[in-house]
C-alpha atoms as a PDB file:
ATOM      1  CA  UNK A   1     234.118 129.852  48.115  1.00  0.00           C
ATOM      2  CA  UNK A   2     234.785 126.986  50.593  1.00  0.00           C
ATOM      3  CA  UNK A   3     232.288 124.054  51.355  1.00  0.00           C
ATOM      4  CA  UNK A   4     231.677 125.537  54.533  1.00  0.00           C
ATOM      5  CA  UNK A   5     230.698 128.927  53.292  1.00  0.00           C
ATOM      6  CA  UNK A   6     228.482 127.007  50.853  1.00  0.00           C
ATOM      7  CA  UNK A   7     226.493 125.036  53.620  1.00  0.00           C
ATOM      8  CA  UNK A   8     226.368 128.535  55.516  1.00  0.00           C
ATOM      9  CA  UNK A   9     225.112 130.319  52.777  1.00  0.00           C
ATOM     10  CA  UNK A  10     222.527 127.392  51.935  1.00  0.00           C
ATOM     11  CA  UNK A  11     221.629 126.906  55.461  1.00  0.00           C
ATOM     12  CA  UNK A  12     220.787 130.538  55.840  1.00  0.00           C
ATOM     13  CA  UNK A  13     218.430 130.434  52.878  1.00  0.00           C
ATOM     14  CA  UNK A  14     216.743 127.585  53.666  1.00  0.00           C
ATOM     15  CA  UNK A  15     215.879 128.516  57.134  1.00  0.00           C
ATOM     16  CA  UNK A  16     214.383 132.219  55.506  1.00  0.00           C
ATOM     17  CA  UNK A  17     212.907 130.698  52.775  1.00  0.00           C
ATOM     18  CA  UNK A  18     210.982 128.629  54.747  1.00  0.00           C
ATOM     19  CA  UNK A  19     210.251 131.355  57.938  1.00  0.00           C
ATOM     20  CA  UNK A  20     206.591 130.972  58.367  1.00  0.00           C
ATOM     21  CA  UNK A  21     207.158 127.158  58.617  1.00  0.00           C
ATOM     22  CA  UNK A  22     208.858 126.502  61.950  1.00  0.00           C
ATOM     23  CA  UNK A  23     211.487 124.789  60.540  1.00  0.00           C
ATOM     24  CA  UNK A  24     213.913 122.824  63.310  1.00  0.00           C
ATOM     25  CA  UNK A  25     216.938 119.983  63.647  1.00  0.00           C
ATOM     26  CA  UNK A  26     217.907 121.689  60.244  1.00  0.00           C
ATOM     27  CA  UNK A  27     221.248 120.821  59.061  1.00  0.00           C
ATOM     28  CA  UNK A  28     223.645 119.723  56.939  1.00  0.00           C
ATOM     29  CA  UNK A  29     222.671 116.399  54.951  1.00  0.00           C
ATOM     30  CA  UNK A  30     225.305 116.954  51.868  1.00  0.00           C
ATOM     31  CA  UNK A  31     227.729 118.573  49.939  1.00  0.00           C
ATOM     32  CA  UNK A  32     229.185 119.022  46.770  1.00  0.00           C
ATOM     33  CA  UNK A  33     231.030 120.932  44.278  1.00  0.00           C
ATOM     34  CA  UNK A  34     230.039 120.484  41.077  1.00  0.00           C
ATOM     35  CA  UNK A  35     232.861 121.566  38.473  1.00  0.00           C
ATOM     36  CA  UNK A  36     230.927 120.800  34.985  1.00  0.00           C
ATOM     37  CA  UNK A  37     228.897 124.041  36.374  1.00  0.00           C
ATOM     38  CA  UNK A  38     231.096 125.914  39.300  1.00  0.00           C
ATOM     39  CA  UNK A  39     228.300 125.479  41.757  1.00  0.00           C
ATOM     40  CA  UNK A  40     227.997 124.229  44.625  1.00  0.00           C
ATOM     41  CA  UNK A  41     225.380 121.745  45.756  1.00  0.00           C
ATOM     42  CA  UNK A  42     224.302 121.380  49.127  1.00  0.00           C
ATOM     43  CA  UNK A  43     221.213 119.493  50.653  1.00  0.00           C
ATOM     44  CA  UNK A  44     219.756 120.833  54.164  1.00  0.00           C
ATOM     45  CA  UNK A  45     217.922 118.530  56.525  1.00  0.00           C
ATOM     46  CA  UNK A  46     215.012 119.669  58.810  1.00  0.00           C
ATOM     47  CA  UNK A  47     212.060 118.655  60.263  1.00  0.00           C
ATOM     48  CA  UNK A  48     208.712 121.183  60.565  1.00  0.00           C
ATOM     49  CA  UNK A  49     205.948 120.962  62.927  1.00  0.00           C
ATOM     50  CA  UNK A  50     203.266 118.685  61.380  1.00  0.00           C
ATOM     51  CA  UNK A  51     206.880 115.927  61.289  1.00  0.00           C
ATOM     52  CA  UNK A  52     206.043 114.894  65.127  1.00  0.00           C
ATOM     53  CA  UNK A  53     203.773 112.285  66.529  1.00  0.00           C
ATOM     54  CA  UNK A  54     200.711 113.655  67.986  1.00  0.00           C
ATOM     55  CA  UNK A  55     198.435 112.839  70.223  1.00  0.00           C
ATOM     56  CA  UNK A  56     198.374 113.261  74.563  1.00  0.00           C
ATOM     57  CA  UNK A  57     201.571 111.813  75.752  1.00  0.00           C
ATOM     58  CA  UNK A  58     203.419 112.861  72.574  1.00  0.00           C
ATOM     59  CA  UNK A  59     201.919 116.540  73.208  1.00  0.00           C
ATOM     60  CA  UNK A  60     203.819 115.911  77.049  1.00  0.00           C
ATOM     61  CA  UNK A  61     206.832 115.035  75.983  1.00  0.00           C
ATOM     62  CA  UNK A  62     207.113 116.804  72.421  1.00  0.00           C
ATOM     63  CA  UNK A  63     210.781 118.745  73.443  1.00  0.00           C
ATOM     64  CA  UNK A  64     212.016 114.858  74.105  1.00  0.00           C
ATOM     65  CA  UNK A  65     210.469 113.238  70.773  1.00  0.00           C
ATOM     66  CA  UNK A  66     211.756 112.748  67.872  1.00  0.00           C
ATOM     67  CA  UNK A  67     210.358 114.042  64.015  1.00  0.00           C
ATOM     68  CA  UNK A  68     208.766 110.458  62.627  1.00  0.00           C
ATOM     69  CA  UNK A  69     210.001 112.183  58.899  1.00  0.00           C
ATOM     70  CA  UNK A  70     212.903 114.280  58.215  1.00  0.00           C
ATOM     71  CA  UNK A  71     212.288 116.859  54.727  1.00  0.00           C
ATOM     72  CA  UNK A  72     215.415 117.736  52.542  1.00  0.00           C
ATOM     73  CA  UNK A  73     215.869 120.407  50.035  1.00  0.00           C
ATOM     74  CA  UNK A  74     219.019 120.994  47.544  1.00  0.00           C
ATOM     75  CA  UNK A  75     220.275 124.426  47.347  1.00  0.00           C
ATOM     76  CA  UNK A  76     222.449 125.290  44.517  1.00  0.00           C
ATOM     77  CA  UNK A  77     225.008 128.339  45.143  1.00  0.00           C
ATOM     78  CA  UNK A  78     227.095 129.653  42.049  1.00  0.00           C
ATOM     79  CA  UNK A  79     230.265 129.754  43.015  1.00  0.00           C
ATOM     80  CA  UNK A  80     231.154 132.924  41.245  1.00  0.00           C
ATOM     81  CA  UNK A  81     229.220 135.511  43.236  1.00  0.00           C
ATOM     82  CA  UNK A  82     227.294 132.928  45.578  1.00  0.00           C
ATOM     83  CA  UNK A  83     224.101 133.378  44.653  1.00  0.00           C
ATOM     84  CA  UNK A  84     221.672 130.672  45.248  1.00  0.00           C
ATOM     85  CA  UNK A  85     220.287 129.616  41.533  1.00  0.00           C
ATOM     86  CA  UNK A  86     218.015 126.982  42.933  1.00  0.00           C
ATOM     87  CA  UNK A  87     216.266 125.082  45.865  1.00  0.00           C
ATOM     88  CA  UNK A  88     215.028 121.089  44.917  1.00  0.00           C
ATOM     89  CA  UNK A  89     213.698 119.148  46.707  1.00  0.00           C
ATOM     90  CA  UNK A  90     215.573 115.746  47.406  1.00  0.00           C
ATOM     91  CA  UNK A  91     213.810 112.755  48.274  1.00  0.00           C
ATOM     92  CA  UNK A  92     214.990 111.485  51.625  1.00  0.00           C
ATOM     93  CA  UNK A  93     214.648 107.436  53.040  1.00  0.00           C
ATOM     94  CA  UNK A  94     214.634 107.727  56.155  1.00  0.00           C
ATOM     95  CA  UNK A  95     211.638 108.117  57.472  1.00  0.00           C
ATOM     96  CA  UNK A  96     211.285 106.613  61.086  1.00  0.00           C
END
């Protein structure tokens, strides 16, 4: 398996896992391959609704605002059949 087939895969999952949420701006944060274990590591950025300012204006102009937090989660994918074995979360410091 590639890097890129791991973000895919993790990606993918994320975005189902997390369906009912709204998830958007998700994307690629991270990679890694981790050898002691032949998996793959990969954190996925995104931002979900409640991440936006609210209030009038920002209700206006909410497809031109940006999220004030950004969440990430870790997905592990075993390497040897690419199965995903686990999704962390990973604490993130950028918070606007």
């Amino acid at each position: 398996m590639t890097a890129k087939e791991a973000v895919r895969i993790a990606i993918e999952h994320v975005r189902d896992l997390f369906e009912s949420e709204k998830l958007s701006n998700s994307g690629l944060e991270e990679v890694e391959y981790q050898e002691n274990d032949h998996a793959w590591a990969v954190t996925v950025g995104f931002s979900r609704p409640w991440d936006f300012p609210k209030g009038q204006l920002a209700d206006v102009i909410s497809p031109l605002t940006k999220p004030e937090r950004r969440d990430c989660k870790t997905v592990r994918i075993r390497e040897s059949d690419s199965k995903v074995i686990s999704v962390k979360n990973r604490p993130v410091d950028f918070v606007r």
